[in-house]
C-alpha atoms as a PDB file:
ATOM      1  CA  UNK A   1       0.000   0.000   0.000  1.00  0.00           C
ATOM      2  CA  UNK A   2       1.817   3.360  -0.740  1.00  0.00           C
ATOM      3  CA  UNK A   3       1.695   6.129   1.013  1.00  0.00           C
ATOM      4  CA  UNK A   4      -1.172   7.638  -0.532  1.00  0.00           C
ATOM      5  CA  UNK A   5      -3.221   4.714  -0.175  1.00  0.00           C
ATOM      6  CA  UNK A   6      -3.107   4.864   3.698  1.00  0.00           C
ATOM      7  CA  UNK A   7      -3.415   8.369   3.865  1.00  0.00           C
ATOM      8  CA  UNK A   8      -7.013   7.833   1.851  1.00  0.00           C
ATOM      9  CA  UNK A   9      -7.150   5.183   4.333  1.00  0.00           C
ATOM     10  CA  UNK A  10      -6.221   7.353   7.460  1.00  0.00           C
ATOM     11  CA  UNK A  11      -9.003   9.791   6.493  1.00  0.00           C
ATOM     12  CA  UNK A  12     -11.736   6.892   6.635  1.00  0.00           C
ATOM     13  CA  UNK A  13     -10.275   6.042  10.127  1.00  0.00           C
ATOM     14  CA  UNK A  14     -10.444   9.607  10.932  1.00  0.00           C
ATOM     15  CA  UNK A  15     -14.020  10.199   9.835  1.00  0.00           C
ATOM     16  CA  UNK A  16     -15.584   6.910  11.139  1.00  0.00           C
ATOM     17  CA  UNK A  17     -13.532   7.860  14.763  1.00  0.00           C
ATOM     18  CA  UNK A  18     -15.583  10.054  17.075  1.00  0.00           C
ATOM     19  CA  UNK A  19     -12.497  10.193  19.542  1.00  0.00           C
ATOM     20  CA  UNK A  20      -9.931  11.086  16.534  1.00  0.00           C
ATOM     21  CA  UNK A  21     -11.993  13.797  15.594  1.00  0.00           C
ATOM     22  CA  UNK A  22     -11.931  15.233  19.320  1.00  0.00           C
ATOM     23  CA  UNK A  23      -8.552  14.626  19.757  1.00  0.00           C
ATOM     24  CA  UNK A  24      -7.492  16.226  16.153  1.00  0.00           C
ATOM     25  CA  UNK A  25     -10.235  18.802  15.354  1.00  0.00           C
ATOM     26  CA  UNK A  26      -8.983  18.840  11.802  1.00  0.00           C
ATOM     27  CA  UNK A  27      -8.231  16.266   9.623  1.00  0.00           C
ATOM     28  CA  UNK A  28      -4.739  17.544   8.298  1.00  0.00           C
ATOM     29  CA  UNK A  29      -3.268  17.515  12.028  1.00  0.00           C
ATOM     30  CA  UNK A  30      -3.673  14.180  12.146  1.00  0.00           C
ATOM     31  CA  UNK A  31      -2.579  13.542   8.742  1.00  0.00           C
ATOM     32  CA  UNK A  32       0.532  15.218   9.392  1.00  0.00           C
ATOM     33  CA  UNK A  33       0.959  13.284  12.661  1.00  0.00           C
ATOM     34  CA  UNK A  34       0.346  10.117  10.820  1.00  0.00           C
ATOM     35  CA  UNK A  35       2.740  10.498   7.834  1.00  0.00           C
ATOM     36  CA  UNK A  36       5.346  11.916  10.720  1.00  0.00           C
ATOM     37  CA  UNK A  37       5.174   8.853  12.315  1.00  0.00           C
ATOM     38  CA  UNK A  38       6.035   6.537   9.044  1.00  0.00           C
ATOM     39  CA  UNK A  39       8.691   9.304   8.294  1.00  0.00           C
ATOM     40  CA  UNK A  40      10.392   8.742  11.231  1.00  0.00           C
ATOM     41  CA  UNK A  41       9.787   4.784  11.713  1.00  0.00           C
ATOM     42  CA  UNK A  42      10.873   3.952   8.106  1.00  0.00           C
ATOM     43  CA  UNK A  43      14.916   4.235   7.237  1.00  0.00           C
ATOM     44  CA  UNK A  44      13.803   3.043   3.609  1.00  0.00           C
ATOM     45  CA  UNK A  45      11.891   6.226   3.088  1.00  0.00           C
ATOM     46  CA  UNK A  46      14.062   8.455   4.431  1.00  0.00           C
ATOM     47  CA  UNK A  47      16.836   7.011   1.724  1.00  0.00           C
ATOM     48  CA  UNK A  48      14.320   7.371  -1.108  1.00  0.00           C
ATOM     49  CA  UNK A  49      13.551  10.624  -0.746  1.00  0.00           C
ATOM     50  CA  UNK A  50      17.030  11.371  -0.027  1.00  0.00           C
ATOM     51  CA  UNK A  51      16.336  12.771   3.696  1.00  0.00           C
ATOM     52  CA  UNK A  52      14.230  15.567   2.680  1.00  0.00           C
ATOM     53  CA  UNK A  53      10.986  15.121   4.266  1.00  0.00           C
ATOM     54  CA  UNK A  54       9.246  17.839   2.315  1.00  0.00           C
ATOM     55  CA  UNK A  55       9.518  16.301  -1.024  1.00  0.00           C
ATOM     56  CA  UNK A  56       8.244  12.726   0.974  1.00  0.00           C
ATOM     57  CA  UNK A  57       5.084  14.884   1.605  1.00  0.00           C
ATOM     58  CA  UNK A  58       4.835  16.625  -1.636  1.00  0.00           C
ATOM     59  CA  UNK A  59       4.438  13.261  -3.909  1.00  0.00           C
ATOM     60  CA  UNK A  60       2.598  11.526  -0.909  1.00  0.00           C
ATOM     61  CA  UNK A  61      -0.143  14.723  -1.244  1.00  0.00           C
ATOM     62  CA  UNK A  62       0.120  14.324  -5.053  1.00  0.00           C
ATOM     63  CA  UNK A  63      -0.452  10.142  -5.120  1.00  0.00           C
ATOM     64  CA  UNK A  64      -3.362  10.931  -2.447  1.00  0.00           C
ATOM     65  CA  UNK A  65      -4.973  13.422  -4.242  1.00  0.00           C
ATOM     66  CA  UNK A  66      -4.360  11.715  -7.821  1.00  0.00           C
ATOM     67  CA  UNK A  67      -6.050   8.674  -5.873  1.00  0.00           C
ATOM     68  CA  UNK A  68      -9.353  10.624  -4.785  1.00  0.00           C
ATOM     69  CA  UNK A  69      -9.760  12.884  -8.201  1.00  0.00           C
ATOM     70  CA  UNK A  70      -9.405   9.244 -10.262  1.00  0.00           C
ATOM     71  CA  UNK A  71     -12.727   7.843  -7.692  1.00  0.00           C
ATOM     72  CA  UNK A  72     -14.308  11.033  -7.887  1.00  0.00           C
ATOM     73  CA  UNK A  73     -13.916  10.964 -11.903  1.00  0.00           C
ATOM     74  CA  UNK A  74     -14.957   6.962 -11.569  1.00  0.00           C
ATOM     75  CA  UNK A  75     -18.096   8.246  -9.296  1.00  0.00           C
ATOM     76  CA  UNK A  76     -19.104  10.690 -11.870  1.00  0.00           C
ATOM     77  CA  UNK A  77     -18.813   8.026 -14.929  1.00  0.00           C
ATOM     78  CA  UNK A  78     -21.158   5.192 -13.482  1.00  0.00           C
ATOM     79  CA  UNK A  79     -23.548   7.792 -11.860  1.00  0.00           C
ATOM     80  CA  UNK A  80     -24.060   9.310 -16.047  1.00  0.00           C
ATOM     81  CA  UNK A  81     -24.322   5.382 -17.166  1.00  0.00           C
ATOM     82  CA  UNK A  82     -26.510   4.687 -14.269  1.00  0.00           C
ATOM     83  CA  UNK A  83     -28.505   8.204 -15.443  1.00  0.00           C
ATOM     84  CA  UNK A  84     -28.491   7.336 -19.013  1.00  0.00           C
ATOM     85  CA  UNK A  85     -29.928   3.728 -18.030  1.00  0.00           C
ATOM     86  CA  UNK A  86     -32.427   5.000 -15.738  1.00  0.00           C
ATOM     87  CA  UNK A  87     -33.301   7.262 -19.051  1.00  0.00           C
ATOM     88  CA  UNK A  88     -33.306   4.599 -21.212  1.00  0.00           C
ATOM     89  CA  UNK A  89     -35.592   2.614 -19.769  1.00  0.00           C
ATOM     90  CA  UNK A  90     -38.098   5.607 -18.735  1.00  0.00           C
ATOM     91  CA  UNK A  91     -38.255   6.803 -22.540  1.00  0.00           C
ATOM     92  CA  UNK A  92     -36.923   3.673 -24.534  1.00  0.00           C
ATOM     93  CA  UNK A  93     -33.333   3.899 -26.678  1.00  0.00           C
ATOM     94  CA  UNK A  94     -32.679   6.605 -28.573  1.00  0.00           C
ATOM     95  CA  UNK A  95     -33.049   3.915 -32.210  1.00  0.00           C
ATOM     96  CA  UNK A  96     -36.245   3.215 -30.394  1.00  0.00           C
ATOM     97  CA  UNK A  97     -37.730   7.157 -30.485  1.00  0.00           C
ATOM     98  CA  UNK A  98     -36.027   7.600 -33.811  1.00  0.00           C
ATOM     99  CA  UNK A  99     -38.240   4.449 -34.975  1.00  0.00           C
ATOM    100  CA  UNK A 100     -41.133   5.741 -32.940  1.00  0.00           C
ATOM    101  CA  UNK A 101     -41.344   8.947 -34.613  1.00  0.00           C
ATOM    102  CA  UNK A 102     -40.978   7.663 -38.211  1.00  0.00           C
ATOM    103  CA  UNK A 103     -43.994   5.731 -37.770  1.00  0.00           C
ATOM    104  CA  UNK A 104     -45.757   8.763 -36.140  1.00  0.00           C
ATOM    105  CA  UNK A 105     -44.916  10.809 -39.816  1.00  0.00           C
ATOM    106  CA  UNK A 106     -45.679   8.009 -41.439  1.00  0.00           C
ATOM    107  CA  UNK A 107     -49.409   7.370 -39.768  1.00  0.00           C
ATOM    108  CA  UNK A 108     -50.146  11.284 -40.136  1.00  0.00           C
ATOM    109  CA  UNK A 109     -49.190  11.025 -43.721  1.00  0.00           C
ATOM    110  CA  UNK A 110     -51.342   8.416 -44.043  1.00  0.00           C
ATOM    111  CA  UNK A 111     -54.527  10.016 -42.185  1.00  0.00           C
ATOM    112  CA  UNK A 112     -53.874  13.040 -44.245  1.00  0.00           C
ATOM    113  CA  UNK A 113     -53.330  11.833 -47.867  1.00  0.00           C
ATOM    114  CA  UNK A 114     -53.412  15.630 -49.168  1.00  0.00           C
END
């Protein structure tokens, strides 16, 4: 799981926490106390990012926010193919009006032979 990943994770833990919240009235405190934390536990990290925990936060705030903007773009697709379903079914396919209204012409034409 990379570091964005648990920080998308760390804000679920946040939000579903009633004693989090009180203890960190906003979410980025504890966010920053969290990635703090694996800063300072992980030696790895610190030697991939060269020791400069800045640039560690910078890419981990990119990933994290790449990571919500690609659901939020995912949410948005399936709730337009869920509307456009819903849509479908309440008026028919759009072949099905184009059919619909040819035979419409084509009945008036025939009422009105003038």
């Amino acid at each position: 799981m990379t570091y964005g990943d648990k920080l998308n994770a760390w804000r679920s833990e946040w939000e579903a926490n009633e004693d989090l919240r009180f203890q960190f009235p906003r979410w980025n405190d504890y966010a920053y106390r969290r990635l703090r934390e694996a800063w300072e536990a992980s030696r790895e990290l610190r030697l991939l990012y060269g020791d400069d925990y800045r640039a560690f936060m910078t890419a981990t705030k990119k990933e994290a926010g790449n990571l919500v903007l690609a659901a939020c773009n995912a949410s948005a697709r399936e709730a337009e193919k869920h509307r456009s379903e819903e849509a479908i079914q309440k008026r028919g396919s759009p072949l099905r009006q184009f059919v619909d209204r040819l035979l419409r012409k084509q009945e008036r034409a025939n009422r009105n032979p003038n």
